[in-house]
N, C-alpha and C. Protein backbone atom coordinates (compact mmCIF):
# COMPACT_ATOMS: atom_id res chain seq x y z
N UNK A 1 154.84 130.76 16.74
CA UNK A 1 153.73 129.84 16.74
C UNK A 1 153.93 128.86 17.90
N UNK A 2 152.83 129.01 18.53
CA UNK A 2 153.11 128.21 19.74
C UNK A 2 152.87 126.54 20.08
N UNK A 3 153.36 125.57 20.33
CA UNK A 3 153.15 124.56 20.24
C UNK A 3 152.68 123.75 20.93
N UNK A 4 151.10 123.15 20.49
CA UNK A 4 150.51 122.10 21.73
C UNK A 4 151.05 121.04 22.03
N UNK A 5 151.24 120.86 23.53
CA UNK A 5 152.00 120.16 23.85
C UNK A 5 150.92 119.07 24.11
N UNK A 6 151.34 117.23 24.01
CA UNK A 6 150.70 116.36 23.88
C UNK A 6 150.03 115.50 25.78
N UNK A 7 149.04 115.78 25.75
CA UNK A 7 149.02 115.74 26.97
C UNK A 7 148.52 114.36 27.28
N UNK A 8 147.85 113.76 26.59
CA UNK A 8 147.37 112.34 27.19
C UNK A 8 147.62 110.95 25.70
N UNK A 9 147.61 109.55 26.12
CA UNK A 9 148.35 109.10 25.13
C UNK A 9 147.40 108.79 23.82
N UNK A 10 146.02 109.69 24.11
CA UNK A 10 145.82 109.82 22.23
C UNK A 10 145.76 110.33 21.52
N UNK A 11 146.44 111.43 22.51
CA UNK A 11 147.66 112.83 21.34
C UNK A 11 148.17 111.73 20.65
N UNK A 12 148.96 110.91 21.32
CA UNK A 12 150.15 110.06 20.46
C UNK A 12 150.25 108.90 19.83
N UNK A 13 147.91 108.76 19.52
CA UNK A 13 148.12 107.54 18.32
C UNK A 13 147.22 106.55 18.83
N UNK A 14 147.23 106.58 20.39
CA UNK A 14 147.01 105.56 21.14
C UNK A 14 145.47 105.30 20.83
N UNK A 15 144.82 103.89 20.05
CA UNK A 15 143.25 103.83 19.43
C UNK A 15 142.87 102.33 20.57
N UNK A 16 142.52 102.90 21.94
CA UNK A 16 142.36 101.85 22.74
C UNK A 16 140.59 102.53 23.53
N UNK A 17 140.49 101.91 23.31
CA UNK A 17 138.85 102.12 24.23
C UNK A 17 139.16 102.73 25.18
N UNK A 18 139.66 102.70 26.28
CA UNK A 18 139.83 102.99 27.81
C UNK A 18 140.64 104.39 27.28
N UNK A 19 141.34 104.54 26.05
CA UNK A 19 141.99 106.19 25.66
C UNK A 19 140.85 107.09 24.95
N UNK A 20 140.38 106.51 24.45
CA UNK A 20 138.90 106.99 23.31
C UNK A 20 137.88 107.44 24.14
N UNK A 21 137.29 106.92 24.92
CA UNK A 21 135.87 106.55 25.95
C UNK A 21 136.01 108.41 26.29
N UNK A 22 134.79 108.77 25.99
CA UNK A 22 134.51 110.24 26.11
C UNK A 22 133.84 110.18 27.76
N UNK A 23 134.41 111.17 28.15
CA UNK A 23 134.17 111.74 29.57
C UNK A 23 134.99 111.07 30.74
N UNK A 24 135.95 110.51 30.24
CA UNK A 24 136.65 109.59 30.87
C UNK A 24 138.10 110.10 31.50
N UNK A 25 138.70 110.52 32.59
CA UNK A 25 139.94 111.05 32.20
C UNK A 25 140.64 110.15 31.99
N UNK A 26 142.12 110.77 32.45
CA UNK A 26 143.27 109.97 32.05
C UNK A 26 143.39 108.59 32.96
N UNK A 27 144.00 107.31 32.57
CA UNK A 27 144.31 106.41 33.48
C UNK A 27 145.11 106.39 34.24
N UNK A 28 145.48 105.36 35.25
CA UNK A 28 146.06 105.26 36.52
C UNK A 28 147.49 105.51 35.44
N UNK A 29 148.04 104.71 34.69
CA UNK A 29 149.17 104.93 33.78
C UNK A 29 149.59 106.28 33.58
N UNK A 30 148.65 106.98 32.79
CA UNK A 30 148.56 108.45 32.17
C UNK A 30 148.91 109.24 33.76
N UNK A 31 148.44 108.85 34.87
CA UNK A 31 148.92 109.70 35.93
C UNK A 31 149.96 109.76 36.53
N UNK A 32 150.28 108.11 36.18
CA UNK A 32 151.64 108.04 37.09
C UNK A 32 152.70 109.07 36.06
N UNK A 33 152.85 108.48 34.65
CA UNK A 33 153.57 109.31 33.71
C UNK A 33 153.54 111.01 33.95
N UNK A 34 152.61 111.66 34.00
CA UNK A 34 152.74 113.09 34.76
C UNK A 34 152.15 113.42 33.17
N UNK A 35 153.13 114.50 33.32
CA UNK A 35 152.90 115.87 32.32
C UNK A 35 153.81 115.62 31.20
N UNK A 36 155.36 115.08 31.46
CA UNK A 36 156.09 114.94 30.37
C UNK A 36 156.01 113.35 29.84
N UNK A 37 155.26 112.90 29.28
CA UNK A 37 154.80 111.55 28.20
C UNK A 37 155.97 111.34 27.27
N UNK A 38 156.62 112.77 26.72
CA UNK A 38 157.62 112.45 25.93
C UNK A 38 158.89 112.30 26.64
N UNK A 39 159.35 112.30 27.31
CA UNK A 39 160.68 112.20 28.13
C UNK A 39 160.16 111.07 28.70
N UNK A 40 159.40 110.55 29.44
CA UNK A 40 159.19 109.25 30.10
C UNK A 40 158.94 108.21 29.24
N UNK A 41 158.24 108.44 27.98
CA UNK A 41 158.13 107.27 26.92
C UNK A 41 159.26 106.90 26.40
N UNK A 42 160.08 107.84 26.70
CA UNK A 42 161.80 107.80 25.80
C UNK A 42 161.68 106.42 25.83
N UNK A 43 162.63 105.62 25.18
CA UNK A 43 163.02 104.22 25.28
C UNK A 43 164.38 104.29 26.26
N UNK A 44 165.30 104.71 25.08
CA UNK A 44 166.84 104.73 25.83
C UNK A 44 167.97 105.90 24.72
N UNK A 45 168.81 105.93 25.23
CA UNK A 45 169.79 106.96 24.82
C UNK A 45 170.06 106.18 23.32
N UNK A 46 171.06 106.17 22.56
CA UNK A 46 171.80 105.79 21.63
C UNK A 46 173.16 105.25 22.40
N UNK A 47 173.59 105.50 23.26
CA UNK A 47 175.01 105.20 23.81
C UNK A 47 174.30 103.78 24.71
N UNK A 48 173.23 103.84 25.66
CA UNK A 48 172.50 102.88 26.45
C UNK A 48 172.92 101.73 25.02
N UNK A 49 171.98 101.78 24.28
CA UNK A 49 171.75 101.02 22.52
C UNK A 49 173.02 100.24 22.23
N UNK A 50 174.10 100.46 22.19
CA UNK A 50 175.01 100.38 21.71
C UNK A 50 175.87 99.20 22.95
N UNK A 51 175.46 100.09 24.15
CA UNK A 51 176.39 99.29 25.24
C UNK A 51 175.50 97.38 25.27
N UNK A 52 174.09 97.87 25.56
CA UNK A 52 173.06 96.84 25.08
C UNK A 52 173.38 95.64 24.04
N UNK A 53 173.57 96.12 22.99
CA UNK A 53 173.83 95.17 22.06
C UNK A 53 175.40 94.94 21.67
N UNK A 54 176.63 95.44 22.28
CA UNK A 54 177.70 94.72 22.68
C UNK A 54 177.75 93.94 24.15
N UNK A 55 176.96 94.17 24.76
CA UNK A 55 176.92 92.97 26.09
C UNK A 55 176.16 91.62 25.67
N UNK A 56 175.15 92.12 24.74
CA UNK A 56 174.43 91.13 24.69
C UNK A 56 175.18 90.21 23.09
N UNK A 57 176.23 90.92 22.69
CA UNK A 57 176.39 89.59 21.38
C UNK A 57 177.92 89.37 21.34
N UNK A 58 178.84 88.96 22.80
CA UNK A 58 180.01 88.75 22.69
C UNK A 58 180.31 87.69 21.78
N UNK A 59 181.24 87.85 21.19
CA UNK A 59 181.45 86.72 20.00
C UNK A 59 182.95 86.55 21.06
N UNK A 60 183.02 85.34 21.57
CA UNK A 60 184.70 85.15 22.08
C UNK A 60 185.32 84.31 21.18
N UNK A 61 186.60 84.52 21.59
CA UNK A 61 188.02 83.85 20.97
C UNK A 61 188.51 83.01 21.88
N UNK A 62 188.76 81.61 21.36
CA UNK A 62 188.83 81.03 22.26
C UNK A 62 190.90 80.52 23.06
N UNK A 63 191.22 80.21 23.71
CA UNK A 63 192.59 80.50 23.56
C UNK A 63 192.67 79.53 24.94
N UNK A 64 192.22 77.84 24.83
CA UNK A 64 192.63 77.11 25.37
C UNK A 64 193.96 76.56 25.73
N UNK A 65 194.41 76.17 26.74
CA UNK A 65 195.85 75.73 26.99
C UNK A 65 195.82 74.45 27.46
N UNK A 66 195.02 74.16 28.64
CA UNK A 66 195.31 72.60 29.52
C UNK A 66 193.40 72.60 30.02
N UNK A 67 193.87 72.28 31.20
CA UNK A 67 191.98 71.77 31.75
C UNK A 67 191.23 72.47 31.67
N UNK A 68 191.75 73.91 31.59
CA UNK A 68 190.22 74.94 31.97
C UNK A 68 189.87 74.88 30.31
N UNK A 69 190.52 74.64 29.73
CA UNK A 69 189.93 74.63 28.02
C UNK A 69 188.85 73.43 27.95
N UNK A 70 189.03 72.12 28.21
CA UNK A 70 187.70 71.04 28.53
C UNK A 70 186.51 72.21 29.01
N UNK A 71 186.27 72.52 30.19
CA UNK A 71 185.45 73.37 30.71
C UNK A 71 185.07 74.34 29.92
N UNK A 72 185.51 74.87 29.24
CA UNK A 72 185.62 76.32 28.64
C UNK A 72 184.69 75.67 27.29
N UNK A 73 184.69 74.53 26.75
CA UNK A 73 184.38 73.95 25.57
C UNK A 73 183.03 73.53 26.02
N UNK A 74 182.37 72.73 27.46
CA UNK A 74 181.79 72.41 27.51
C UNK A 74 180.34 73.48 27.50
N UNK A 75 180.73 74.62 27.50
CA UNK A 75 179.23 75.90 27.72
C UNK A 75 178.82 76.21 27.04
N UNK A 76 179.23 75.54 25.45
CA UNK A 76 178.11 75.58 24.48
C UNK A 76 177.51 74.26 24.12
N UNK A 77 177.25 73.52 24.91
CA UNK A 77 176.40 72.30 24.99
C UNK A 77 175.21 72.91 25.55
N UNK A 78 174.34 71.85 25.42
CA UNK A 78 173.00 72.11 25.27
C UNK A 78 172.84 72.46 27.30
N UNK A 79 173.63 71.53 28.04
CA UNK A 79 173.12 71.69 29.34
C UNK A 79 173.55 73.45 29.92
N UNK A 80 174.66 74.00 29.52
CA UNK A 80 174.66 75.42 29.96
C UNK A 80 174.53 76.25 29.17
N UNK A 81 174.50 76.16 27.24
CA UNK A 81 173.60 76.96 27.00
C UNK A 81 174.06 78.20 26.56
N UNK A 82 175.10 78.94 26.57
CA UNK A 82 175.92 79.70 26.71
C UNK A 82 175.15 80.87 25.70
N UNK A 83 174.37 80.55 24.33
CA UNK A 83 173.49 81.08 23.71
C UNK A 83 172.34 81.84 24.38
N UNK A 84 172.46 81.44 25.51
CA UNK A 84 171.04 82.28 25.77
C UNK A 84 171.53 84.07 26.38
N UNK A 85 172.76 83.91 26.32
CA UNK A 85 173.90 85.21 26.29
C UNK A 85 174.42 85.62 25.30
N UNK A 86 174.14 85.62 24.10
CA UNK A 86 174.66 85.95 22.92
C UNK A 86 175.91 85.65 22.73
N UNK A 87 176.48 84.85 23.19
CA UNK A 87 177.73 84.60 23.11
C UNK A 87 178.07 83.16 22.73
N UNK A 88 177.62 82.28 22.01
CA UNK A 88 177.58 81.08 21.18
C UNK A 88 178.42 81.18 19.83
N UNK A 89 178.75 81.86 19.48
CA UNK A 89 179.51 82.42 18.20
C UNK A 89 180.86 82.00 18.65
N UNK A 90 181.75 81.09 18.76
CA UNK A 90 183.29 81.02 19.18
C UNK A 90 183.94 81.16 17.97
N UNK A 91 184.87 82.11 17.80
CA UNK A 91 185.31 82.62 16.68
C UNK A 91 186.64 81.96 16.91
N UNK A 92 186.95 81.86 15.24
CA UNK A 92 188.48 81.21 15.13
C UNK A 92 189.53 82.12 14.63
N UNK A 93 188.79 83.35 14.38
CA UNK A 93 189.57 84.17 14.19
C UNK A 93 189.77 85.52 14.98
N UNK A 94 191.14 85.74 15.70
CA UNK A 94 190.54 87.32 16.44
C UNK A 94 190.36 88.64 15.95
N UNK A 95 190.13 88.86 14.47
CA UNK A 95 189.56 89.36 14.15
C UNK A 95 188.37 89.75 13.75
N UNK A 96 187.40 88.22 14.48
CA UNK A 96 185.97 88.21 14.64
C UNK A 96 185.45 88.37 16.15
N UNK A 97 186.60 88.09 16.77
CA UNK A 97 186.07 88.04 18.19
C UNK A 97 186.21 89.36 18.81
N UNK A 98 185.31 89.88 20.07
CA UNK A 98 185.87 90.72 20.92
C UNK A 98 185.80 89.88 22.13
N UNK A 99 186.02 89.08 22.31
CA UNK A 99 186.27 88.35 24.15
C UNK A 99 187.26 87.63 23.70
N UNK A 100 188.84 87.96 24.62
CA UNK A 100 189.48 86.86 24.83
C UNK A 100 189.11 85.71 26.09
N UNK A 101 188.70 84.59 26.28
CA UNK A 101 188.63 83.70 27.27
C UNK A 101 190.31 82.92 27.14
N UNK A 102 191.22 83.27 28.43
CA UNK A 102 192.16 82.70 28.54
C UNK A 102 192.17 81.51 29.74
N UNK A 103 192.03 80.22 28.86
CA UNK A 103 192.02 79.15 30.29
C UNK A 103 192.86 78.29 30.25
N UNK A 104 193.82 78.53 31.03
CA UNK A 104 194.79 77.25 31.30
C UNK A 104 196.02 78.54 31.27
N UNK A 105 196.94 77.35 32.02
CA UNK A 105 198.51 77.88 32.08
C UNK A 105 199.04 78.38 31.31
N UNK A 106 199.87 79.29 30.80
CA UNK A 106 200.46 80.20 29.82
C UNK A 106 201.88 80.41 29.73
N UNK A 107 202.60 78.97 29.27
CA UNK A 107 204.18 79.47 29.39
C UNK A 107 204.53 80.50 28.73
N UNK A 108 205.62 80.61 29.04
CA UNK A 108 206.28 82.47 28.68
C UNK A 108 206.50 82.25 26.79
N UNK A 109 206.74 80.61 26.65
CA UNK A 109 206.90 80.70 25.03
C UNK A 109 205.21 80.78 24.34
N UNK A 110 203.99 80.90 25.52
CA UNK A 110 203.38 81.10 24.50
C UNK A 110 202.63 82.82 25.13
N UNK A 111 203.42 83.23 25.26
CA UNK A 111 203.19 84.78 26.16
C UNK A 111 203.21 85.31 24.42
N UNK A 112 204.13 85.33 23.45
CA UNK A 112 203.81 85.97 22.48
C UNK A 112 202.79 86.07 21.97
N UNK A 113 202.77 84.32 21.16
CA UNK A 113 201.25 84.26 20.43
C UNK A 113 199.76 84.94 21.04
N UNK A 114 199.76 84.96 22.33
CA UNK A 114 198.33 85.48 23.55
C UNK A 114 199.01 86.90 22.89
N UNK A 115 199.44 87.42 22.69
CA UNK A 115 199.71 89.03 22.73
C UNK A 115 199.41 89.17 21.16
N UNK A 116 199.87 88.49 20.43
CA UNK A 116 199.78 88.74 19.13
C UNK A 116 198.36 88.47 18.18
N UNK A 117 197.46 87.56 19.24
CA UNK A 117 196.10 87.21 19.34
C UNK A 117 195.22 88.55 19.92
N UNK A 118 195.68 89.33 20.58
CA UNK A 118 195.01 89.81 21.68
C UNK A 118 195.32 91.15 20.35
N UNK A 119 196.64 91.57 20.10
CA UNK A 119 196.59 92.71 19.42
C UNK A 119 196.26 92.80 18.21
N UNK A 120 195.37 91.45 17.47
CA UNK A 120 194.94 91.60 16.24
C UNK A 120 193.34 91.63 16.59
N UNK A 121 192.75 92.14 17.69
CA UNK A 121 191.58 91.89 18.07
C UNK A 121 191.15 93.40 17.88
N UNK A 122 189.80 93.45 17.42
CA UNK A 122 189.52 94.53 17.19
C UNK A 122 188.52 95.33 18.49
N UNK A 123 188.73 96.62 18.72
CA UNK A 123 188.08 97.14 20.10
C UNK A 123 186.82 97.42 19.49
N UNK A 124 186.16 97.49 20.54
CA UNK A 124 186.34 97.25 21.83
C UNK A 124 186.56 95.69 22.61
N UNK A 125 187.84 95.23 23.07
CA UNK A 125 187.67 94.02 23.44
C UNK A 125 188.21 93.70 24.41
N UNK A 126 187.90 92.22 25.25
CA UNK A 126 187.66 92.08 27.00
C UNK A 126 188.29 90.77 26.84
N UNK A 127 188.43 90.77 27.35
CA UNK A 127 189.43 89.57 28.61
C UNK A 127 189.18 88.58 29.39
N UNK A 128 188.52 87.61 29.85
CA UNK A 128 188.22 86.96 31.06
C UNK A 128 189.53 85.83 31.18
N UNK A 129 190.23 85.71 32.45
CA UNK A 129 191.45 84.85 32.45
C UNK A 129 190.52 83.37 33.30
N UNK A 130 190.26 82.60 32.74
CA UNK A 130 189.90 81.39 33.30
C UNK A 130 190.66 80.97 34.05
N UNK A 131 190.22 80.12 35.64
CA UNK A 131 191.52 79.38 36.45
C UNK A 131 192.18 80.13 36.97
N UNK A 132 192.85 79.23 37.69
CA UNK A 132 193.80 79.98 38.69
C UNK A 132 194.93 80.18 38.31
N UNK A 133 195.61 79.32 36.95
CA UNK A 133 196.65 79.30 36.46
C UNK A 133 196.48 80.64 35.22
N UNK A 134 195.85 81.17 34.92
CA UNK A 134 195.41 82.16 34.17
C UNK A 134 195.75 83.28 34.56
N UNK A 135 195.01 82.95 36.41
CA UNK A 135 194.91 84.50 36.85
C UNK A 135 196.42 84.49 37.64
N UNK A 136 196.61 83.92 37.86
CA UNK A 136 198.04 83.90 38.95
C UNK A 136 198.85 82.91 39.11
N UNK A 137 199.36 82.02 38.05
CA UNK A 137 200.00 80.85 38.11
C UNK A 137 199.47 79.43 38.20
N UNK A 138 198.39 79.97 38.95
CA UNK A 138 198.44 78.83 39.87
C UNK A 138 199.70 78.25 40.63
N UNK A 139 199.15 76.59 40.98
CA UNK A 139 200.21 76.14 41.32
C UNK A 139 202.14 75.89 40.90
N UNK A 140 201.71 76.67 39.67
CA UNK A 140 202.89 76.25 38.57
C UNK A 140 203.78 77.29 39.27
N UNK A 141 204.28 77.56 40.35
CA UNK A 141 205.38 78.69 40.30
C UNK A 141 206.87 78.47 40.10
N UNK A 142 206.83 78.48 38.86
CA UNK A 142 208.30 78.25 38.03
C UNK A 142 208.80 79.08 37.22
N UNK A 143 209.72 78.54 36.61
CA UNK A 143 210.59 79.89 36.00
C UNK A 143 209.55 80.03 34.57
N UNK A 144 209.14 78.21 34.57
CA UNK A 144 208.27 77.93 33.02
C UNK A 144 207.09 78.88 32.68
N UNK A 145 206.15 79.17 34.00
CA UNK A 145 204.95 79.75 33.65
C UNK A 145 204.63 80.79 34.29
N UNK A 146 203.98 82.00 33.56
CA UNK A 146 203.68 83.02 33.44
C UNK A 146 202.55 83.07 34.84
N UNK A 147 203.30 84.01 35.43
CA UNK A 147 203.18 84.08 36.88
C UNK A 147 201.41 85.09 36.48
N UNK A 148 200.53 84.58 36.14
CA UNK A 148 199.15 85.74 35.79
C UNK A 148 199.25 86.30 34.11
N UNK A 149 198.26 86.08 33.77
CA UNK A 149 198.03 86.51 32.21
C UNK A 149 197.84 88.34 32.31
N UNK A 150 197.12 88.69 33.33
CA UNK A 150 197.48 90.52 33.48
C UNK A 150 198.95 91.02 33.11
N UNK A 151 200.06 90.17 32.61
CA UNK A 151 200.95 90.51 32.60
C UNK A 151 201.38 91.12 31.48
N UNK A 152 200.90 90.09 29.95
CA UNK A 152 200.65 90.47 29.24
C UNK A 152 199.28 91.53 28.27
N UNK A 153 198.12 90.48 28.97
CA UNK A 153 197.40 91.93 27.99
C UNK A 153 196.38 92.27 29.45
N UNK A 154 195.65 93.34 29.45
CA UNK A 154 194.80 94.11 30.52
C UNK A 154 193.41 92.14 30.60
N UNK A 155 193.28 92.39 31.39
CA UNK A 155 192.28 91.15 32.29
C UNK A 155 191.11 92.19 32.46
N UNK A 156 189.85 91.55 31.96
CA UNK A 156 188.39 92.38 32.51
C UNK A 156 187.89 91.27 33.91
N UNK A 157 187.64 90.34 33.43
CA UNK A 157 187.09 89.40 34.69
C UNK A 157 188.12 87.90 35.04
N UNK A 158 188.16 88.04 36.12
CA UNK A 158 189.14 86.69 36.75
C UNK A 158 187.86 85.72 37.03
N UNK A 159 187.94 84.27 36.93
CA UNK A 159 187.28 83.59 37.05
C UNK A 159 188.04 82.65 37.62
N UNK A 160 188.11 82.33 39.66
CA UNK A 160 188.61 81.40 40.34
C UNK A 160 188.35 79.63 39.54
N UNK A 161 189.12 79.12 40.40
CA UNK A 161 188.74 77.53 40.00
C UNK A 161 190.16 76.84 39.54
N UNK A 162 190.30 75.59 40.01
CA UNK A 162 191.25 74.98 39.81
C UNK A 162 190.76 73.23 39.32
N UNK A 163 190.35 73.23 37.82
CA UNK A 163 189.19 74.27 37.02
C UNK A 163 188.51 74.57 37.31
N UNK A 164 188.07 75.91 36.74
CA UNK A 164 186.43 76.28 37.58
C UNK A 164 185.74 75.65 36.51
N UNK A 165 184.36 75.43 37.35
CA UNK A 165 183.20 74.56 36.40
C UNK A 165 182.54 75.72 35.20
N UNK A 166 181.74 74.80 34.50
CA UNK A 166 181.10 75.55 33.20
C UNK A 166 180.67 76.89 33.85
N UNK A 167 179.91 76.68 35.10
CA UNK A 167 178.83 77.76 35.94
C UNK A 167 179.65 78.68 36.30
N UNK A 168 180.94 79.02 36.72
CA UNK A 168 181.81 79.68 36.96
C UNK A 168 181.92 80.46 35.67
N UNK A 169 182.04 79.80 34.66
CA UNK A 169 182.73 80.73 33.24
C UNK A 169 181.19 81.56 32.94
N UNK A 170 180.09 80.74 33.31
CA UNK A 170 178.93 81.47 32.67
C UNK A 170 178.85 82.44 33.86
N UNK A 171 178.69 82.60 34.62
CA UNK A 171 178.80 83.69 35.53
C UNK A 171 179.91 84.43 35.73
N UNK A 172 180.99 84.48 35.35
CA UNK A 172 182.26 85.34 34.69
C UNK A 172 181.45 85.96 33.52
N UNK A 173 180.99 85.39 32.30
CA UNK A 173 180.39 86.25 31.35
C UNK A 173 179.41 87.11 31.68
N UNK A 174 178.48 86.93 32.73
CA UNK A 174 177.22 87.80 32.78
C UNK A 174 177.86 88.73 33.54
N UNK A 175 178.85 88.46 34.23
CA UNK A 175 179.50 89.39 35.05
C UNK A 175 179.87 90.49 33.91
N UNK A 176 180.71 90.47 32.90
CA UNK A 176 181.21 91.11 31.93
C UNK A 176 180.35 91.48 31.26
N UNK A 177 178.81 91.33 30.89
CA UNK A 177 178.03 91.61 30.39
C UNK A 177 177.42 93.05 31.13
N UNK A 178 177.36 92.59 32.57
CA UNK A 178 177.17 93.80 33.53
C UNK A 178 177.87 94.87 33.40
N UNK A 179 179.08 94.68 33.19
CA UNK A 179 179.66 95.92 33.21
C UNK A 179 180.05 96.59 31.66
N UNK A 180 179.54 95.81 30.63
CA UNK A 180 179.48 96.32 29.41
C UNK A 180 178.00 97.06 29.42
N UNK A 181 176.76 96.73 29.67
CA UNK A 181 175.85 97.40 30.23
C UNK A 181 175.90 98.37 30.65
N UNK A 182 176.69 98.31 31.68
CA UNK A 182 176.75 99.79 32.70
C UNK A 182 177.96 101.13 32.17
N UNK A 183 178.43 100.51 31.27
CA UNK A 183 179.29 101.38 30.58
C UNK A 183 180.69 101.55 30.99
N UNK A 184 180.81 100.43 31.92
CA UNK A 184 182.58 100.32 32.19
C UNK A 184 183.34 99.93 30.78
N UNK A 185 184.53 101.08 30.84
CA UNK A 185 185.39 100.68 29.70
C UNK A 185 186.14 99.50 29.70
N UNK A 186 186.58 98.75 28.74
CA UNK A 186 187.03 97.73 28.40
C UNK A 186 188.55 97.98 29.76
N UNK A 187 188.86 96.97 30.36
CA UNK A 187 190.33 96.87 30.96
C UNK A 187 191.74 97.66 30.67
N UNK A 188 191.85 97.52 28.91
CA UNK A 188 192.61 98.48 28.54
C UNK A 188 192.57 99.62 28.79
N UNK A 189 191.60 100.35 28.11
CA UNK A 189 191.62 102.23 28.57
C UNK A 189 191.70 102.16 30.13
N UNK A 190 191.42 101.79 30.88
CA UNK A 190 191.05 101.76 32.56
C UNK A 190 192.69 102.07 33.16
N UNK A 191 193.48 100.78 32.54
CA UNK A 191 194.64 100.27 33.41
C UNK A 191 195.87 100.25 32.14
N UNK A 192 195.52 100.14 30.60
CA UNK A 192 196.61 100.37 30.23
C UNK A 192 196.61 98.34 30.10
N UNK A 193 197.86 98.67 28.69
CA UNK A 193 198.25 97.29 28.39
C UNK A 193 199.63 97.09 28.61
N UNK A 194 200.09 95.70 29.84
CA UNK A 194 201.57 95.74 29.75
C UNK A 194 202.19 95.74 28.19
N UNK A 195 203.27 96.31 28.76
CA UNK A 195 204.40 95.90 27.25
C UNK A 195 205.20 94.74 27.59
């Protein structure tokens, strides 16, 4: 049995005058769309779906140390807003969160707890190292502090600044949002987690 295939959109429901109107062909729309209506109407995959609505509802953990934590606190105030990214939810537990935000210096005595935070976090979950002391010491190069937080768990986005401002961290997130979008895997699978 052979099957008619749906050729214009009020095969598919469509009760609009300009689709109805007898003697009329198809519209500028109906032409550009072609022949296949059902493959071009698609919406999106199920995997698209999924990447979509983990970019768009990071719940982070927050894991302040020194200045970049002020900053880091200030982006859910009303002036940056941080909600309008789905990401207003700061969880106190990392078993609610999937974003670690690490800002501020990281002595080696608190290299555990960041690891033991990071490995009670449930995947898929990301990283952003706030500051310069986050991503690479900073200025601290001592025996005291943890020469870069990549050391301990995988880093998705570095965010410069010695502190960097609110606008920095919010553009670190959309950054990470981008590539949860686009289907880059979390830091871990990519590069692996130090031991």
């Amino acid at each position: 049995m052979a099957v008619r295939k749906r050729q214009r959109l009020a095969d598919w429901g469509l009760n609009s005058e300009r689709v109805l109107w007898k003697g009329k062909g198809p519209g500028v729309f109906e032409q550009e769309l072609g022949d296949d209506l059902e493959e071009k109407l698609m919406l999106t995959t199920v995997e698209k779906a999924v990447t979509w609505a983990q970019g768009n509802s990071i719940w982070p953990d927050t894991f302040g140390l020194a200045c970049c934590a002020i900053e880091m606190m200030s982006i859910v105030s009303s002036r940056y807003d941080i909600a309008r990214f789905g990401a207003e939810v700061f969880r106190s537990s990392p078993r609610q969160a999937d974003l670690l935000i690490v800002s501020g210096r990281v002595a080696h005595k608190m290299a555990a707890p960041l690891r033991q935070i990071y490995d009670q976090m449930l995947e898929p979950k990301w990283v952003i190292a706030m500051g310069a002391c986050a991503s690479s010491g900073g200025m601290f190069n001592n025996y005291a502090i943890l020469q870069g937080v990549d050391k301990i768990v995988a880093v998705d986005i570095h965010v410069p600044g010695c502190p960097p401002r609110p606008e920095a961290l919010v553009e670190g997130i959309v950054r990470l949002q981008e590539k949860i979008k686009a289907g880059v895997p979390p830091a871990y699978e990519i590069r692996g987690v130090a031991s």
